[in-house]
C-alpha atoms as a PDB file:
ATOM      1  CA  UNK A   1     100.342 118.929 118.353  1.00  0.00           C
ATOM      2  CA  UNK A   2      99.287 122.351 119.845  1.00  0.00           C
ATOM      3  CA  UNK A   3      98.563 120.438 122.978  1.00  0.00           C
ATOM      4  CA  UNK A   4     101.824 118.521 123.585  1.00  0.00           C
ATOM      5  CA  UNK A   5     103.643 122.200 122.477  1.00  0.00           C
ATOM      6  CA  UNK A   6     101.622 124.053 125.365  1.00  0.00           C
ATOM      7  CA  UNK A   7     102.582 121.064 127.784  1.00  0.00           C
ATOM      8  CA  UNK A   8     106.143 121.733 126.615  1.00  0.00           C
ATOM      9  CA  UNK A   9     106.407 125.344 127.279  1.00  0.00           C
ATOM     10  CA  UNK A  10     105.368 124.598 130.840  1.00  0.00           C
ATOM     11  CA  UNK A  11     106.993 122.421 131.874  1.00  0.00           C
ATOM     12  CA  UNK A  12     110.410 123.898 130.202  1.00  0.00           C
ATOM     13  CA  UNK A  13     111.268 127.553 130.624  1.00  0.00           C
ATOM     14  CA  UNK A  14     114.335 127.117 128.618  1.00  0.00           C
ATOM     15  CA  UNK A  15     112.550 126.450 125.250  1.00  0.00           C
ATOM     16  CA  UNK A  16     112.050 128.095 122.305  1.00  0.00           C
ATOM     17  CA  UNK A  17     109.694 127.000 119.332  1.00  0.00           C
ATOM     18  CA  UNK A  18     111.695 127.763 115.823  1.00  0.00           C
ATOM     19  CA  UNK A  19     110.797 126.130 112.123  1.00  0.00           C
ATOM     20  CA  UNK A  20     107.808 125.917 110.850  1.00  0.00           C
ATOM     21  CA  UNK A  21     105.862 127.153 113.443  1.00  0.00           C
ATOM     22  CA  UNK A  22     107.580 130.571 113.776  1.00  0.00           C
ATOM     23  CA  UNK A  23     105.673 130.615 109.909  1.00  0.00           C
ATOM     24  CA  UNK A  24     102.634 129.338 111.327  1.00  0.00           C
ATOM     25  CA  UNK A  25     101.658 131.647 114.375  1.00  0.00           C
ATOM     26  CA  UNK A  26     102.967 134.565 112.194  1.00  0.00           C
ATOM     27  CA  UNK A  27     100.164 133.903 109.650  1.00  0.00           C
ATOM     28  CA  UNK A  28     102.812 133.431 106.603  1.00  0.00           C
ATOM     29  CA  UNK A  29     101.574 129.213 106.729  1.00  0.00           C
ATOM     30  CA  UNK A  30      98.203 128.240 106.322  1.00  0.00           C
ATOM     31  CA  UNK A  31      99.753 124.125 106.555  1.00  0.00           C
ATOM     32  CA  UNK A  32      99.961 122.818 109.712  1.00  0.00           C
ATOM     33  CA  UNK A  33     103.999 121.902 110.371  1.00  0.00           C
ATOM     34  CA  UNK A  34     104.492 118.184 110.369  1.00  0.00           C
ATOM     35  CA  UNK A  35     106.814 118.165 113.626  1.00  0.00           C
ATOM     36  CA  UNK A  36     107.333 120.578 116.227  1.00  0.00           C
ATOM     37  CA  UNK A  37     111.265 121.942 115.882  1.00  0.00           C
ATOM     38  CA  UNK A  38     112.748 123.229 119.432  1.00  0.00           C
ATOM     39  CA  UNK A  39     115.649 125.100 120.614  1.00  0.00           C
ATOM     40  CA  UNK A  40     116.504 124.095 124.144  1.00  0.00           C
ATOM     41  CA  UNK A  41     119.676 125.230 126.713  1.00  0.00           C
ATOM     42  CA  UNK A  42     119.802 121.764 128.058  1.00  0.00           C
ATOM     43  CA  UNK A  43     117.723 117.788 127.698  1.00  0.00           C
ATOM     44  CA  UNK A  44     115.723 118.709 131.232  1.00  0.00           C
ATOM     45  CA  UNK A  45     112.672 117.704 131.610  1.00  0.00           C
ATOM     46  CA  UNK A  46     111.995 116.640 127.841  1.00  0.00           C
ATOM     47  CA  UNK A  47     111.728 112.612 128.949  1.00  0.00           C
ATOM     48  CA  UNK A  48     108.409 113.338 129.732  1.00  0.00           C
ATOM     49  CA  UNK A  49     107.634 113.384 126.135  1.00  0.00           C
ATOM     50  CA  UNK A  50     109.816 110.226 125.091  1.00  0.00           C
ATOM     51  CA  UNK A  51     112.897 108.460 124.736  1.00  0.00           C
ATOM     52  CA  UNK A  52     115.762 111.764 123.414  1.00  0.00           C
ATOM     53  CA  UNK A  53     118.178 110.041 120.500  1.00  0.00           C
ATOM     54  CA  UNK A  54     120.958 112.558 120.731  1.00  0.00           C
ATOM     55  CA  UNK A  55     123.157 112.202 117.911  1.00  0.00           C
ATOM     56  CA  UNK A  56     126.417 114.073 115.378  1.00  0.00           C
ATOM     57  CA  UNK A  57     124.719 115.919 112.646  1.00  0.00           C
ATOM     58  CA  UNK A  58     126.478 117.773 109.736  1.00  0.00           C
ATOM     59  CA  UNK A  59     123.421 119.560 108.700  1.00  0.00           C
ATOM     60  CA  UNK A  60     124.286 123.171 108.413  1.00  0.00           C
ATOM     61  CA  UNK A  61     120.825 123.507 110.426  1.00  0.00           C
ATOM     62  CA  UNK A  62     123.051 122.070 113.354  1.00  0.00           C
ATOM     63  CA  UNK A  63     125.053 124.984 113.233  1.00  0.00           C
ATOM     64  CA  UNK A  64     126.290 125.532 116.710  1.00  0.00           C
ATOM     65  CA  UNK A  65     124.378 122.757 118.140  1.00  0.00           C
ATOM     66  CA  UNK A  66     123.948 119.438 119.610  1.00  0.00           C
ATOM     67  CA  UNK A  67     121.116 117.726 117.772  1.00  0.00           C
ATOM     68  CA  UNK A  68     118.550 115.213 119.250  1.00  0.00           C
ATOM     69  CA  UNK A  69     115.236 114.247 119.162  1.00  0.00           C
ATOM     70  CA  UNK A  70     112.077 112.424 120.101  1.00  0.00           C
ATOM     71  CA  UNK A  71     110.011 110.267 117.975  1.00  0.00           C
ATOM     72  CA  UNK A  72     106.489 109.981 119.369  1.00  0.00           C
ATOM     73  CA  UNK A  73     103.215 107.785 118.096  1.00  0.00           C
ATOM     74  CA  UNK A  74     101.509 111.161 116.621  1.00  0.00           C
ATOM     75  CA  UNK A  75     104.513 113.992 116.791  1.00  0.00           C
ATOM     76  CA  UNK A  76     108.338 114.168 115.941  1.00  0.00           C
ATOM     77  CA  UNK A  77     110.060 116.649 118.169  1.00  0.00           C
ATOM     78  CA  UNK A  78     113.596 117.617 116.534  1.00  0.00           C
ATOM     79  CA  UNK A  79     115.393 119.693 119.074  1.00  0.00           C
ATOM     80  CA  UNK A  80     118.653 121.433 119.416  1.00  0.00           C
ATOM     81  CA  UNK A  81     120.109 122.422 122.095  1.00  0.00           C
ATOM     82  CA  UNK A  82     122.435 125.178 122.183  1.00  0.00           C
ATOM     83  CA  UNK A  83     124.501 127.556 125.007  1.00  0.00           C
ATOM     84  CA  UNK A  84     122.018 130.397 124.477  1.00  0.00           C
ATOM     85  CA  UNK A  85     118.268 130.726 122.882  1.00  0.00           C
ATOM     86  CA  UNK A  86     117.593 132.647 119.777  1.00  0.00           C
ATOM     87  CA  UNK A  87     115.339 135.971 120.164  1.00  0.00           C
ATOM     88  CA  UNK A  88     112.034 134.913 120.700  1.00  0.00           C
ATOM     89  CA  UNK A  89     108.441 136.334 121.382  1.00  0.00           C
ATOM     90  CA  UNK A  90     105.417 135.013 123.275  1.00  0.00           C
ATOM     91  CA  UNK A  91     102.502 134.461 121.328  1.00  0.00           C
ATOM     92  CA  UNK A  92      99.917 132.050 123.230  1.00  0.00           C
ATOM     93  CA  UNK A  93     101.651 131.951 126.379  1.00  0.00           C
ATOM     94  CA  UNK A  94     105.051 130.315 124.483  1.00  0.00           C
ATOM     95  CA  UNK A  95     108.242 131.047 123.581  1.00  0.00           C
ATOM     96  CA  UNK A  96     108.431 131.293 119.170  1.00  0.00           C
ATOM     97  CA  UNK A  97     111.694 132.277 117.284  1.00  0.00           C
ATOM     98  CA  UNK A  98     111.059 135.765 116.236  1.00  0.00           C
ATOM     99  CA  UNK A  99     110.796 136.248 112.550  1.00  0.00           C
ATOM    100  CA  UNK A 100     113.685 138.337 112.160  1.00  0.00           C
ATOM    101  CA  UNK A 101     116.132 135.571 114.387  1.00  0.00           C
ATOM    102  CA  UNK A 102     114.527 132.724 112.203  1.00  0.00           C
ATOM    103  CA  UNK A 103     115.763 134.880 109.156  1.00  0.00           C
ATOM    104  CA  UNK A 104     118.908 135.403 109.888  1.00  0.00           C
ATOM    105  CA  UNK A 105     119.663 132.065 110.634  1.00  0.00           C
ATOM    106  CA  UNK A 106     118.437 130.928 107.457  1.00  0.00           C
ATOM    107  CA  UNK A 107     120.496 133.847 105.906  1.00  0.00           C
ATOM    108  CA  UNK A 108     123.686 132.095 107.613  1.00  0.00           C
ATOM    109  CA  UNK A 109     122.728 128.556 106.076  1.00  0.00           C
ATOM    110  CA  UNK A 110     122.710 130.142 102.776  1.00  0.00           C
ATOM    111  CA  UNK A 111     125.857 131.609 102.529  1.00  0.00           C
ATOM    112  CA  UNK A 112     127.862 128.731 104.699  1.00  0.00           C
ATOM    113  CA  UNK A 113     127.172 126.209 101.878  1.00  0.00           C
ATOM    114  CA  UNK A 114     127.589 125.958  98.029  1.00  0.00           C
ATOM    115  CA  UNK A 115     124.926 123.099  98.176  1.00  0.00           C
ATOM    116  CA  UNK A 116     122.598 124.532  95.131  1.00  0.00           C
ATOM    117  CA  UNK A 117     119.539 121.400  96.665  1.00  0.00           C
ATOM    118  CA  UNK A 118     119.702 123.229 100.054  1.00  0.00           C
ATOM    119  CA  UNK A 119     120.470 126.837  99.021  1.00  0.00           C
ATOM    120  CA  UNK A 120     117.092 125.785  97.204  1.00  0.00           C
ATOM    121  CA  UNK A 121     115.138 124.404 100.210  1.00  0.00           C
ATOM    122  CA  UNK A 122     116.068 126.960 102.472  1.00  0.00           C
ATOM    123  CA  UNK A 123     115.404 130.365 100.105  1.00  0.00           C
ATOM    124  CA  UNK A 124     111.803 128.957  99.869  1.00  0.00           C
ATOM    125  CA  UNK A 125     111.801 128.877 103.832  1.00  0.00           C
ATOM    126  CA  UNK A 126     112.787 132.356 103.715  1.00  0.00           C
ATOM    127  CA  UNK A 127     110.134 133.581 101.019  1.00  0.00           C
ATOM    128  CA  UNK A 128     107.530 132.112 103.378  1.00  0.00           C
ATOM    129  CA  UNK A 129     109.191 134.249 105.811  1.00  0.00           C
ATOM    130  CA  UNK A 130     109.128 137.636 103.811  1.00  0.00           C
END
């Protein structure tokens, strides 16, 4: 997956990594992430990778978004694509979600919904954050 990220984050300069594998390159996730989660400005240059299902989402992840994604033979690439990208650092030559961004965001999930399942899901996102 580290391959197809790298090959991402040259060919798009509008593109930052978030989810999982802010956790990851931070050290706080010994797992490898399952699918490679993307914040993006605009769709350019992602067809490379596969076929883009755009679709409505009510996820409170979706917040301020347009979600799509891309369904390849070995990776999922879920991607939203927003009018501006969230703080990020470079670590490895790419663009990752800096821990504090990710944070808040997940802070804003939390209090936007009185879902106690997904208050659940995401406060163990943020303890793997802290």
């Amino acid at each position: 997956m580290e391959i197809i990220m790298r090959e991402m984050a040259r060919i798009k300069k509008d593109l930052v990594f978030t989810g999982s594998w802010v956790a990851r390159v931070n050290n706080k996730l010994r797992r490898r992430p399952k699918d490679i989660d993307i914040v993006v400005t605009s769709l350019d240059g992602l067809e490379t990778f596969g076929d883009i299902i755009c679709g409505d989402s009510t996820s409170p992840f979706a917040k301020n978004s347009k979600r799509c994604k891309i369904e390849g033979n070995e990776f999922m690439i879920d991607i939203w694509v927003k009018d501006e990208l969230p703080e990020y650092d470079i670590i490895k030559g790419m663009k990752f979600e800096t821990m504090d961004s990710q944070r808040k965001h997940l802070k804003d999930i939390i209090d936007s919904t009185d879902d106690k399942f997904l208050i659940n899901i995401v406060s163990k996102k943020l303890e793997i954050l802290n």
